[in-house]
PDB file of N, CA and C in Angstrom:
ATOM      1  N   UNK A   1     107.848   1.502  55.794  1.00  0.00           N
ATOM      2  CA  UNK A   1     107.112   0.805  56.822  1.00  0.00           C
ATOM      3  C   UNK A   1     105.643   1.203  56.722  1.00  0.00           C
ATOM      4  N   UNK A   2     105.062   0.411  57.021  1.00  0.00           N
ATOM      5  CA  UNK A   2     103.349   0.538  57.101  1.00  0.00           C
ATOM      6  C   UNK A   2     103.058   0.909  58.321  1.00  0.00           C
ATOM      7  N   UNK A   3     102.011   1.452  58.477  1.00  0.00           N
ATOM      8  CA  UNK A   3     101.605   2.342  59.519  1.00  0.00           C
ATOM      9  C   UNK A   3      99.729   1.438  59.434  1.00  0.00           C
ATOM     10  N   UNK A   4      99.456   1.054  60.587  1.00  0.00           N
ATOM     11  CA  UNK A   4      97.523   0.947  60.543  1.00  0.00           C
ATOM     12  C   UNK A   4      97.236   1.434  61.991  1.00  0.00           C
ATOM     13  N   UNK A   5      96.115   1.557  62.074  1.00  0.00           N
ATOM     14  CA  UNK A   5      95.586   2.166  63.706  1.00  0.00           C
ATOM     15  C   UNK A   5      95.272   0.965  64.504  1.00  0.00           C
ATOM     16  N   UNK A   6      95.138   1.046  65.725  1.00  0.00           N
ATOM     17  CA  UNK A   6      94.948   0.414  66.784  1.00  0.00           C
ATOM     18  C   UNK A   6      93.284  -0.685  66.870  1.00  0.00           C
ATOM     19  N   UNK A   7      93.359  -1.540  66.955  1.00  0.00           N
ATOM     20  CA  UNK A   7      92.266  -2.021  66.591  1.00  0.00           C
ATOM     21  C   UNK A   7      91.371  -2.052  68.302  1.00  0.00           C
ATOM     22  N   UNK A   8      90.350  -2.427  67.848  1.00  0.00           N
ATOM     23  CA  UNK A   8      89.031  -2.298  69.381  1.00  0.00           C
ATOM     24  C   UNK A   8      89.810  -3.000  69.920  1.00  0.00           C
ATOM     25  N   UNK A   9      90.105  -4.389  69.444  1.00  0.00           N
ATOM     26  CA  UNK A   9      91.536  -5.488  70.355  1.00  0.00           C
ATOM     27  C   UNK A   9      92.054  -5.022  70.690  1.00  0.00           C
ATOM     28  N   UNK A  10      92.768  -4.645  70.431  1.00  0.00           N
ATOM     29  CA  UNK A  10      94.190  -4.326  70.633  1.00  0.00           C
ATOM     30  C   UNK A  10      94.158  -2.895  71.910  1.00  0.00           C
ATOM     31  N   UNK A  11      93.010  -1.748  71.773  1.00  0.00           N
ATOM     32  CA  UNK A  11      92.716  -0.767  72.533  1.00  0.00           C
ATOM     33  C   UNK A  11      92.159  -1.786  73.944  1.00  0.00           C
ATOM     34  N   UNK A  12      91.431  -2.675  73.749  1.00  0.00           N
ATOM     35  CA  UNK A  12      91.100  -3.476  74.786  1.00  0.00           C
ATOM     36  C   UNK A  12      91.986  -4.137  76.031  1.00  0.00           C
ATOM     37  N   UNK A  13      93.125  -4.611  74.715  1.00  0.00           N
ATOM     38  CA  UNK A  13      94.012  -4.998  75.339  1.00  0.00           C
ATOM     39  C   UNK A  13      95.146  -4.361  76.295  1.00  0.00           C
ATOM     40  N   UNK A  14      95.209  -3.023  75.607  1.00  0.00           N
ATOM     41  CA  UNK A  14      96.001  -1.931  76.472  1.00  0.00           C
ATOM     42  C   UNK A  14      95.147  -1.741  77.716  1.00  0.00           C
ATOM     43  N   UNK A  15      93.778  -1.720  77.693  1.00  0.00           N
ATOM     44  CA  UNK A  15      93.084  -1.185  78.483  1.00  0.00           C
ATOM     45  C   UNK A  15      93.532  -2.021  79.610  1.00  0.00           C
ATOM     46  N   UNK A  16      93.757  -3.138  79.769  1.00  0.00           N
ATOM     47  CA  UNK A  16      93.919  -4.317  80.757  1.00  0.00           C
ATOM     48  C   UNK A  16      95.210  -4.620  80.979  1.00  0.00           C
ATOM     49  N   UNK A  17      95.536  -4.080  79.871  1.00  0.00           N
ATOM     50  CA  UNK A  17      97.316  -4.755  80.660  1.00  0.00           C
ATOM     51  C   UNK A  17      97.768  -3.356  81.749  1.00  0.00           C
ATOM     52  N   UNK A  18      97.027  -2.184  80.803  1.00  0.00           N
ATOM     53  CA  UNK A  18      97.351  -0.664  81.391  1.00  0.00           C
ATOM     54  C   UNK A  18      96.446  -0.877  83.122  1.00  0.00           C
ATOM     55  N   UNK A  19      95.670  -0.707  83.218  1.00  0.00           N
ATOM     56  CA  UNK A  19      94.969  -1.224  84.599  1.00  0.00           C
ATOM     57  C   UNK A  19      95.578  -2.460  84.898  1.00  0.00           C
ATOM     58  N   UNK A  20      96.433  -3.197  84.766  1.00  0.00           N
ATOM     59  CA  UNK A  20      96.821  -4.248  85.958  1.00  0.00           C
ATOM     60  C   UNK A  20      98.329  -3.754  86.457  1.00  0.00           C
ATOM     61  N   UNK A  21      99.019  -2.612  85.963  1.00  0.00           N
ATOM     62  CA  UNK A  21      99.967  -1.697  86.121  1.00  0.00           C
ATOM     63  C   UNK A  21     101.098  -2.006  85.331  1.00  0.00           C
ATOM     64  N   UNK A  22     101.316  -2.686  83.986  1.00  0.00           N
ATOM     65  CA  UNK A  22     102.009  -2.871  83.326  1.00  0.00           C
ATOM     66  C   UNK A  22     102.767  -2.059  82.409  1.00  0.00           C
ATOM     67  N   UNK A  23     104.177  -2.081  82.614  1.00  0.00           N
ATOM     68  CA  UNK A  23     104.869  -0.661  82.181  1.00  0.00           C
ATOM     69  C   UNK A  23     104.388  -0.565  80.497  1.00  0.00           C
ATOM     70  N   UNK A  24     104.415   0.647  79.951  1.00  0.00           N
ATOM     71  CA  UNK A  24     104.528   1.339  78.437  1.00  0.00           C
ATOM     72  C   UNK A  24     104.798   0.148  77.472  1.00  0.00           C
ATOM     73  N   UNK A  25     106.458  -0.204  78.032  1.00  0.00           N
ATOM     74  CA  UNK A  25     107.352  -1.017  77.254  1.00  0.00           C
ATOM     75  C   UNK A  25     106.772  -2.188  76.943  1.00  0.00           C
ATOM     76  N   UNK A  26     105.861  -2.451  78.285  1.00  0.00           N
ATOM     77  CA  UNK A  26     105.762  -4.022  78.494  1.00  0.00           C
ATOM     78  C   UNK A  26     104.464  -4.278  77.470  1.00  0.00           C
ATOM     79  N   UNK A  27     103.484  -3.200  77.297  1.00  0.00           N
ATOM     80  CA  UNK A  27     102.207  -3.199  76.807  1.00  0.00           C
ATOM     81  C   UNK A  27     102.628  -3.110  75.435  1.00  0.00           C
ATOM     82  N   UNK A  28     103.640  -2.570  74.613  1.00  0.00           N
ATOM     83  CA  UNK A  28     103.774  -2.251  73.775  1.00  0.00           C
ATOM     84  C   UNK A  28     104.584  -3.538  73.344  1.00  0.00           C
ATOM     85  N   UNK A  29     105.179  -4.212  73.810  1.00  0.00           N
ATOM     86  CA  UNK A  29     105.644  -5.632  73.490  1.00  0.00           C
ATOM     87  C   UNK A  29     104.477  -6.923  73.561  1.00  0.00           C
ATOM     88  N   UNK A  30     103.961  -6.950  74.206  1.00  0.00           N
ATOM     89  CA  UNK A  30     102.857  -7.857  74.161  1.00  0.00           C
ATOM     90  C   UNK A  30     101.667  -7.657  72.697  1.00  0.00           C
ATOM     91  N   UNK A  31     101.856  -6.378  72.520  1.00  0.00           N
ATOM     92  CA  UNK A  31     100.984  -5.740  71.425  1.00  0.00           C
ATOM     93  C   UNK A  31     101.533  -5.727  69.865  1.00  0.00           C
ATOM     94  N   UNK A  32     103.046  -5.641  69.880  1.00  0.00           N
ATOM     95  CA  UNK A  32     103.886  -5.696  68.818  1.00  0.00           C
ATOM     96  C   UNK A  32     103.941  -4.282  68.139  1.00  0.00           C
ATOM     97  N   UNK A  33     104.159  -3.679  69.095  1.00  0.00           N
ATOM     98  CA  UNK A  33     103.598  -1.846  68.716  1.00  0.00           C
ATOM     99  C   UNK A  33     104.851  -0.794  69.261  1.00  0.00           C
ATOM    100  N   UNK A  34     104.983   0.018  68.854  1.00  0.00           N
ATOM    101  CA  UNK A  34     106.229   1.054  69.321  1.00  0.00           C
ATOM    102  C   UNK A  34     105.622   1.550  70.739  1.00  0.00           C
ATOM    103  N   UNK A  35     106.049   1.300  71.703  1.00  0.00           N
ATOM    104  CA  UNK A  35     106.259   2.176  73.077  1.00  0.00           C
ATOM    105  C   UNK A  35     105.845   3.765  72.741  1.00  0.00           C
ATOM    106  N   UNK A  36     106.100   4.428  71.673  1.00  0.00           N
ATOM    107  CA  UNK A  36     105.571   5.333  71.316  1.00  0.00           C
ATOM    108  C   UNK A  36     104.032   5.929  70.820  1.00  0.00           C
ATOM    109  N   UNK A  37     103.414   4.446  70.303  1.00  0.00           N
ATOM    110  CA  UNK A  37     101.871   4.577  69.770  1.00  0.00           C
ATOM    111  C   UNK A  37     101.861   4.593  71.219  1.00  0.00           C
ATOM    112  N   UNK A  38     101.769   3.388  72.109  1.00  0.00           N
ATOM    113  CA  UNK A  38     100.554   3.234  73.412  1.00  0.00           C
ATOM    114  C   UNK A  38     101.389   4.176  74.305  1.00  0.00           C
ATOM    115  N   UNK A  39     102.134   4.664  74.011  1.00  0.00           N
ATOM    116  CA  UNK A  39     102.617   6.491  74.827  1.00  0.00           C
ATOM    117  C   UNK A  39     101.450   6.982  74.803  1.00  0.00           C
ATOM    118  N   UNK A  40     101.377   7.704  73.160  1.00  0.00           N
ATOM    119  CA  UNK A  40     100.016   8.666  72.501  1.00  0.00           C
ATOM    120  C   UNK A  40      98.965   7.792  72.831  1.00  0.00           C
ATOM    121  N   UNK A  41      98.198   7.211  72.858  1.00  0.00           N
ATOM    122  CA  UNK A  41      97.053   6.225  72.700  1.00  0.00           C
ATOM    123  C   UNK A  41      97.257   6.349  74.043  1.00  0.00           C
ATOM    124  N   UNK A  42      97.577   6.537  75.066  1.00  0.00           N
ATOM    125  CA  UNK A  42      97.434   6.618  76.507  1.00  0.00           C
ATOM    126  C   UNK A  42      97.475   8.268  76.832  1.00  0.00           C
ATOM    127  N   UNK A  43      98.092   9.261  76.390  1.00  0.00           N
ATOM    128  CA  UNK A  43      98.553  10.477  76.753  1.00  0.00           C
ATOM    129  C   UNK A  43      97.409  11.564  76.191  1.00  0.00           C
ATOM    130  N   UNK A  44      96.488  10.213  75.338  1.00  0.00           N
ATOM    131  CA  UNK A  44      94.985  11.136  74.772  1.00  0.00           C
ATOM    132  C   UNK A  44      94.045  11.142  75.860  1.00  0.00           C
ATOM    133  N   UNK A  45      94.374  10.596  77.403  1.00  0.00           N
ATOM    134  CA  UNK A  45      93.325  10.202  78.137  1.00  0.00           C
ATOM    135  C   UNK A  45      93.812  11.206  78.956  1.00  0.00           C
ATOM    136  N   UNK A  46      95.067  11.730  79.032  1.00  0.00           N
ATOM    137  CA  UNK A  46      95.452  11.939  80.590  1.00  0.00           C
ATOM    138  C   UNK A  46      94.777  12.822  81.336  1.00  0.00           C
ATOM    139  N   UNK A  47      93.686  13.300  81.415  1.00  0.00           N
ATOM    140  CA  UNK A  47      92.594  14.159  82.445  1.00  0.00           C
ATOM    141  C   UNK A  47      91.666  12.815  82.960  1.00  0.00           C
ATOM    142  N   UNK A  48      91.459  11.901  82.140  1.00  0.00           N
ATOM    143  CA  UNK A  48      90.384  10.913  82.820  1.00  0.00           C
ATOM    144  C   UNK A  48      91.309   9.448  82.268  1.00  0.00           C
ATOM    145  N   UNK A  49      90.857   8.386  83.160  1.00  0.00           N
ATOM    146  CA  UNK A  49      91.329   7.068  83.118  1.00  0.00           C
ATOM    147  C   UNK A  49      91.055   6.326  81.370  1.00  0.00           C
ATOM    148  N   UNK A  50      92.093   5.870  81.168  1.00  0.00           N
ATOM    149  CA  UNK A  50      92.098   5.194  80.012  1.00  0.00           C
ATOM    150  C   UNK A  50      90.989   4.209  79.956  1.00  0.00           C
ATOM    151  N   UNK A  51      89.726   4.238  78.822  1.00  0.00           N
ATOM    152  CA  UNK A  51      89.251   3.330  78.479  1.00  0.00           C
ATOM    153  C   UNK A  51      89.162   2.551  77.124  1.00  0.00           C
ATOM    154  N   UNK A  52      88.879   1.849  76.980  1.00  0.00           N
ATOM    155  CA  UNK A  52      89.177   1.209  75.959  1.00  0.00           C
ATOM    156  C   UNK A  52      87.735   1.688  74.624  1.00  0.00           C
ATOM    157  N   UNK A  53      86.772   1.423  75.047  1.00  0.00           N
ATOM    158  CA  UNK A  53      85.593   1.768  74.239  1.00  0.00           C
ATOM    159  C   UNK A  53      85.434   3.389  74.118  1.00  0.00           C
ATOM    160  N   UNK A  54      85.955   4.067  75.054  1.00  0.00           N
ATOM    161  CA  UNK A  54      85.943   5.456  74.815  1.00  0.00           C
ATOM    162  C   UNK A  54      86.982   5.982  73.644  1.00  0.00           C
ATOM    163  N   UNK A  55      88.238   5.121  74.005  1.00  0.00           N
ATOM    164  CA  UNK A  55      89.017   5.563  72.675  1.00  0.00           C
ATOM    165  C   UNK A  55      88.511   4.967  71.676  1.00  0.00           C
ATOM    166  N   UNK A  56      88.185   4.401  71.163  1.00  0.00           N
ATOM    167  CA  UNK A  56      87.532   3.580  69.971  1.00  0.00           C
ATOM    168  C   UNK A  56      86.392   4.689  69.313  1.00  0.00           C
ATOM    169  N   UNK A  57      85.650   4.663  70.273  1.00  0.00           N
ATOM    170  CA  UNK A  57      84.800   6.099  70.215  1.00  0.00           C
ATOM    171  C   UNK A  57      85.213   7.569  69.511  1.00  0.00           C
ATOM    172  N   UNK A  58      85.828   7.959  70.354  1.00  0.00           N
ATOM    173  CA  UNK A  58      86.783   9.106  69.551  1.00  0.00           C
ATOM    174  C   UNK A  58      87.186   9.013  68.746  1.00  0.00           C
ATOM    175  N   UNK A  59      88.358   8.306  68.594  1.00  0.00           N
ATOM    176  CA  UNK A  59      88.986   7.661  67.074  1.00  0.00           C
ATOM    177  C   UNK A  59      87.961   7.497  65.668  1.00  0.00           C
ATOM    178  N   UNK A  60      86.880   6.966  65.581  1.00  0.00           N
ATOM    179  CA  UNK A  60      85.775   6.812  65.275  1.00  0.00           C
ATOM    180  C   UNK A  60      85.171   8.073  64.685  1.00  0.00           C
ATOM    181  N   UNK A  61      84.841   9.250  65.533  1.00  0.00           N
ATOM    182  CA  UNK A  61      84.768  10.067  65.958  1.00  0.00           C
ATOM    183  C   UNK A  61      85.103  11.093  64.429  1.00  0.00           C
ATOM    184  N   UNK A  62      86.553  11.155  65.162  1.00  0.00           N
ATOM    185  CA  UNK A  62      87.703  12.086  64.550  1.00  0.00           C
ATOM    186  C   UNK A  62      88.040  11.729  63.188  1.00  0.00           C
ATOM    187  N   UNK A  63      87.799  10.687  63.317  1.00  0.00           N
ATOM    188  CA  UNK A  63      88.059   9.716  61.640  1.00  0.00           C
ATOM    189  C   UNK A  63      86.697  10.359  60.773  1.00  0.00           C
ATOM    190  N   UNK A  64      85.683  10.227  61.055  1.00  0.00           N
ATOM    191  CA  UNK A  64      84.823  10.614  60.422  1.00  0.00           C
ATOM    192  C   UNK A  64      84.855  12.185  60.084  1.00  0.00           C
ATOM    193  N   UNK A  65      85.483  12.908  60.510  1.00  0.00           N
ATOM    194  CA  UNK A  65      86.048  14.408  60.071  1.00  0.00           C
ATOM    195  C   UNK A  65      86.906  14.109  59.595  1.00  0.00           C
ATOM    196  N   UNK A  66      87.802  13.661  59.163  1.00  0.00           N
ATOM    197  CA  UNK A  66      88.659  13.787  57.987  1.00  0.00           C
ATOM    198  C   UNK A  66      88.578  13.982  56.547  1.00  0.00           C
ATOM    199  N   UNK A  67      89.311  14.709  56.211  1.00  0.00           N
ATOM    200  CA  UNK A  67      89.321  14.549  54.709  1.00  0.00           C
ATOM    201  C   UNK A  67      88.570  16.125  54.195  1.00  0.00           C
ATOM    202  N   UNK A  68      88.406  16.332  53.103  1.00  0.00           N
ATOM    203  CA  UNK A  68      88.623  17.365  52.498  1.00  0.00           C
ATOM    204  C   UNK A  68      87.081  17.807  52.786  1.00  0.00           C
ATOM    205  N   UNK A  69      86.637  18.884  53.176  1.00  0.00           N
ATOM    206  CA  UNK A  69      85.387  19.792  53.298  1.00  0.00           C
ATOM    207  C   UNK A  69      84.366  19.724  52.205  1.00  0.00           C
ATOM    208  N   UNK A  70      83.458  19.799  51.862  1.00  0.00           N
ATOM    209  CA  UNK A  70      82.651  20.481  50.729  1.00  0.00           C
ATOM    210  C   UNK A  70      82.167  21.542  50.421  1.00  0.00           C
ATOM    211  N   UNK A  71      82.088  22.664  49.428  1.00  0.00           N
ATOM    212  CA  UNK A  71      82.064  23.461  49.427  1.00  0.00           C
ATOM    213  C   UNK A  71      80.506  24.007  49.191  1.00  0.00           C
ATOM    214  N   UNK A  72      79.858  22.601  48.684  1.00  0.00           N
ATOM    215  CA  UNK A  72      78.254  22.897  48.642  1.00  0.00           C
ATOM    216  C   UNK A  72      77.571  23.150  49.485  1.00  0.00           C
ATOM    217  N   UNK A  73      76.610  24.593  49.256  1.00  0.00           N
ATOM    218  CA  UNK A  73      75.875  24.713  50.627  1.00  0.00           C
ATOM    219  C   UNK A  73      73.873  24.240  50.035  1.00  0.00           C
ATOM    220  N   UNK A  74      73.843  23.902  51.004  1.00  0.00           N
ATOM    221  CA  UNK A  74      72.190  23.366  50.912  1.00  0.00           C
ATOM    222  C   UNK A  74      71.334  24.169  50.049  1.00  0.00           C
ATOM    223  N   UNK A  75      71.683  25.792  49.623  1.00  0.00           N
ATOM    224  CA  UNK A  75      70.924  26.324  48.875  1.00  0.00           C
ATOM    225  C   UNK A  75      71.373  26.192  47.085  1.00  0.00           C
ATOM    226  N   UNK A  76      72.964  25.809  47.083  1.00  0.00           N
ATOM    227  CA  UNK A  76      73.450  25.644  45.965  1.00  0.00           C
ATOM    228  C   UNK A  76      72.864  24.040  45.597  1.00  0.00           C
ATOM    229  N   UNK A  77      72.793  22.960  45.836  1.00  0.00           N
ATOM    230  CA  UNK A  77      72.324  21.833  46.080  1.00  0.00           C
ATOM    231  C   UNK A  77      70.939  22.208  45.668  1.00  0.00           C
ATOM    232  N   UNK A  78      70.205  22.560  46.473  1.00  0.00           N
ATOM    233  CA  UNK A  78      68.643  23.173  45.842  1.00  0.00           C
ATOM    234  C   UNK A  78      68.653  23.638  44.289  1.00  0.00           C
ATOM    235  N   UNK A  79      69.571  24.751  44.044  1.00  0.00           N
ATOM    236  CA  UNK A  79      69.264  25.073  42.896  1.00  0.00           C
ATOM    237  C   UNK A  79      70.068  24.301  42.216  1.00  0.00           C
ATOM    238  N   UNK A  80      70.978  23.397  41.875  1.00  0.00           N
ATOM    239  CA  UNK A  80      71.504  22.452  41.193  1.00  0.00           C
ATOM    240  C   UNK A  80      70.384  21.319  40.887  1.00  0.00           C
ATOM    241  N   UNK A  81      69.616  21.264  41.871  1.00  0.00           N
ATOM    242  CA  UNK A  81      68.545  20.088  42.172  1.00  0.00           C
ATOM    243  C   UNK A  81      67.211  20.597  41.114  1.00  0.00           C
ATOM    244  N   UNK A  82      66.720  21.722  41.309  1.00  0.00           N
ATOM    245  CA  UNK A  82      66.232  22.681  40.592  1.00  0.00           C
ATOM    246  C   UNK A  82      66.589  22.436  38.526  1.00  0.00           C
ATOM    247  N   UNK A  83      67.501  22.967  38.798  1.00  0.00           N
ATOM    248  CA  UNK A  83      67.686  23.140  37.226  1.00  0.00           C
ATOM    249  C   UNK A  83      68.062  21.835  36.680  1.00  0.00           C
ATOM    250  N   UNK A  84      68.152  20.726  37.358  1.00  0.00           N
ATOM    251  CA  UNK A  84      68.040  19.458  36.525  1.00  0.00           C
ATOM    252  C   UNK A  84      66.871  18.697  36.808  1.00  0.00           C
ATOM    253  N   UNK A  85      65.722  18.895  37.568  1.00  0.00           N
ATOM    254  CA  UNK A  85      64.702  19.017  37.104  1.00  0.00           C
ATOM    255  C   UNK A  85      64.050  19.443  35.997  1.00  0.00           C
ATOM    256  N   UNK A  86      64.110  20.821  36.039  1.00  0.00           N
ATOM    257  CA  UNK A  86      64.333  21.978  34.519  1.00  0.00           C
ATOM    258  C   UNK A  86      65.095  21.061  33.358  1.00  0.00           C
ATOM    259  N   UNK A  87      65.641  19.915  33.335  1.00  0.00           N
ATOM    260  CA  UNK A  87      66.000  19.383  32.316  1.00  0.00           C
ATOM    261  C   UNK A  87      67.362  20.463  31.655  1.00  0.00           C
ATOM    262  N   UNK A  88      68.121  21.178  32.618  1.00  0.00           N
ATOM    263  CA  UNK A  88      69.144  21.815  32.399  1.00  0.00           C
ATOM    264  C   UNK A  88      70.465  20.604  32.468  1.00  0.00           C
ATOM    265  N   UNK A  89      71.161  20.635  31.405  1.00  0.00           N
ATOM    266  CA  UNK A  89      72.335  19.363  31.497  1.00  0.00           C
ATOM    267  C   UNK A  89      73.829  20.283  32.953  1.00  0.00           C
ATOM    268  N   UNK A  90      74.098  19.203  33.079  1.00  0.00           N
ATOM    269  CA  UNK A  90      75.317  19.829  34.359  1.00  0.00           C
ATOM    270  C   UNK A  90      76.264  20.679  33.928  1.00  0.00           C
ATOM    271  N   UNK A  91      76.735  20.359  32.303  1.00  0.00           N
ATOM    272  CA  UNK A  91      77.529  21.811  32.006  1.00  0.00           C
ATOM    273  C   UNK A  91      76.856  22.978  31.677  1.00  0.00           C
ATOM    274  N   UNK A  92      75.601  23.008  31.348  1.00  0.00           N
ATOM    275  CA  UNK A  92      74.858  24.389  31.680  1.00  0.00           C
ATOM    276  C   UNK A  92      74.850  24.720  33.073  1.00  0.00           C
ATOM    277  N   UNK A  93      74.814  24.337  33.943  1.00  0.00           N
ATOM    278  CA  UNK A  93      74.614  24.804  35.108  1.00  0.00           C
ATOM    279  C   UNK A  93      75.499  25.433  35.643  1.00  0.00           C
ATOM    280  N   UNK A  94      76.863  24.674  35.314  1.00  0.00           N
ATOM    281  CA  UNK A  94      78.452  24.832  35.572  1.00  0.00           C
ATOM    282  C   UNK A  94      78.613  26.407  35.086  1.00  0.00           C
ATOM    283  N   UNK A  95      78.314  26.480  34.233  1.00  0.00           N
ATOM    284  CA  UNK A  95      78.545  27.159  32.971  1.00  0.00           C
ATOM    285  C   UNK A  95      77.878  28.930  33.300  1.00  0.00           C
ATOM    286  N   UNK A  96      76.605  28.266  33.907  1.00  0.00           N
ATOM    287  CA  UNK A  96      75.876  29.497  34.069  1.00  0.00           C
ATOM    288  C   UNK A  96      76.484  30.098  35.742  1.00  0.00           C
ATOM    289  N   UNK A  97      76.381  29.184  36.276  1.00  0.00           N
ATOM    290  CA  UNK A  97      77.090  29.452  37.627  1.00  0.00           C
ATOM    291  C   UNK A  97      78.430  30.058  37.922  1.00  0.00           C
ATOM    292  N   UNK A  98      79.343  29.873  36.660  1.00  0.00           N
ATOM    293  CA  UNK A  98      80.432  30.157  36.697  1.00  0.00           C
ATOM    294  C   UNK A  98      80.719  31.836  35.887  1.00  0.00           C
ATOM    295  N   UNK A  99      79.632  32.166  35.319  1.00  0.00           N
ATOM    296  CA  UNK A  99      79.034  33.407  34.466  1.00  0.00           C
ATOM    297  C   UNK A  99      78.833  34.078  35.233  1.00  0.00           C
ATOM    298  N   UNK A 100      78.068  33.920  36.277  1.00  0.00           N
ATOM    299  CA  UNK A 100      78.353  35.241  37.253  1.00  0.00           C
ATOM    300  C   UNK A 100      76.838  35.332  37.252  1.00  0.00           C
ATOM    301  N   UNK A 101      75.942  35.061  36.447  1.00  0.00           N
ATOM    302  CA  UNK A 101      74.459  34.742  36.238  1.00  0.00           C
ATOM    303  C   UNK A 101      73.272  33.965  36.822  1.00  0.00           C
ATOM    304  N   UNK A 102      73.817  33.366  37.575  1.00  0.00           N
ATOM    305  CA  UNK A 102      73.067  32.471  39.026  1.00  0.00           C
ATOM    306  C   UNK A 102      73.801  33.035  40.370  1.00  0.00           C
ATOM    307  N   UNK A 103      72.373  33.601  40.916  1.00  0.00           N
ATOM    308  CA  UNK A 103      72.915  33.943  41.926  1.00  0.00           C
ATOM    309  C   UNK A 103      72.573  32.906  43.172  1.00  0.00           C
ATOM    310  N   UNK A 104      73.689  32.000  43.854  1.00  0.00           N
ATOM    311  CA  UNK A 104      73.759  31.480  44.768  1.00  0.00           C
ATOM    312  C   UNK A 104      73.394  31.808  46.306  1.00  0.00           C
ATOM    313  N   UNK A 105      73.815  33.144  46.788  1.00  0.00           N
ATOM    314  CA  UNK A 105      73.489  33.839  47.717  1.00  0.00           C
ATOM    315  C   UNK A 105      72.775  34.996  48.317  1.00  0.00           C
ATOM    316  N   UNK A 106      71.539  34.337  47.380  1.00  0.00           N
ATOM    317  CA  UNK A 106      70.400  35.623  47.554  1.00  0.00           C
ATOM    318  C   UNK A 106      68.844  34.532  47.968  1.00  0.00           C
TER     319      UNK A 106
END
């Protein structure tokens, strides 16, 4: 089965069926969605009232943190930036960096 996220629609739409007091089941049938997403997708609000543009927001948000870190820090970047200026090719750099011979953190 395929799995996709909740679209601004579709969050919109909860937003309104959820404020006119329409059960879980009922929102989640009108939507074509498991009673279980607009569970979660509602149970992310529960300190403040469900909105629709706020979840979109977050989601948004949280999505944009995903995925794997980088390990480059702004001074390694500098001197990478540096030595290919210097007309140093990228496996020298690799090479020297990995030698123990560039010091990164000084």
């Amino acid at each position: 089965m395929s799995y996709h996220h909740l679209t601004p629609f579709e969050r919109g739409r909860l937003d309104t069926l959820h404020k006119q007091g329409h059960s879980i089941r009922t929102i989640a049938k009108e939507l074509s969605r498991s009673p279980s997403t607009i569970s979660r997708e509602l149970r992310r609000f529960k300190d403040h009232v469900y909105e629709a543009e706020a979840a979109h927001q977050q989601y948004l948000q949280c999505r944009n943190q995903v995925g794997r870190k980088g390990k480059a820090t702004h001074e390694l970047i500098r001197l990478i930036e540096e030595k290919l200026e210097a007309t140093w090719s990228p496996e020298q750099i690799v090479g020297r960096l990995l030698s123990g011979k560039l010091c990164v953190k000084t």
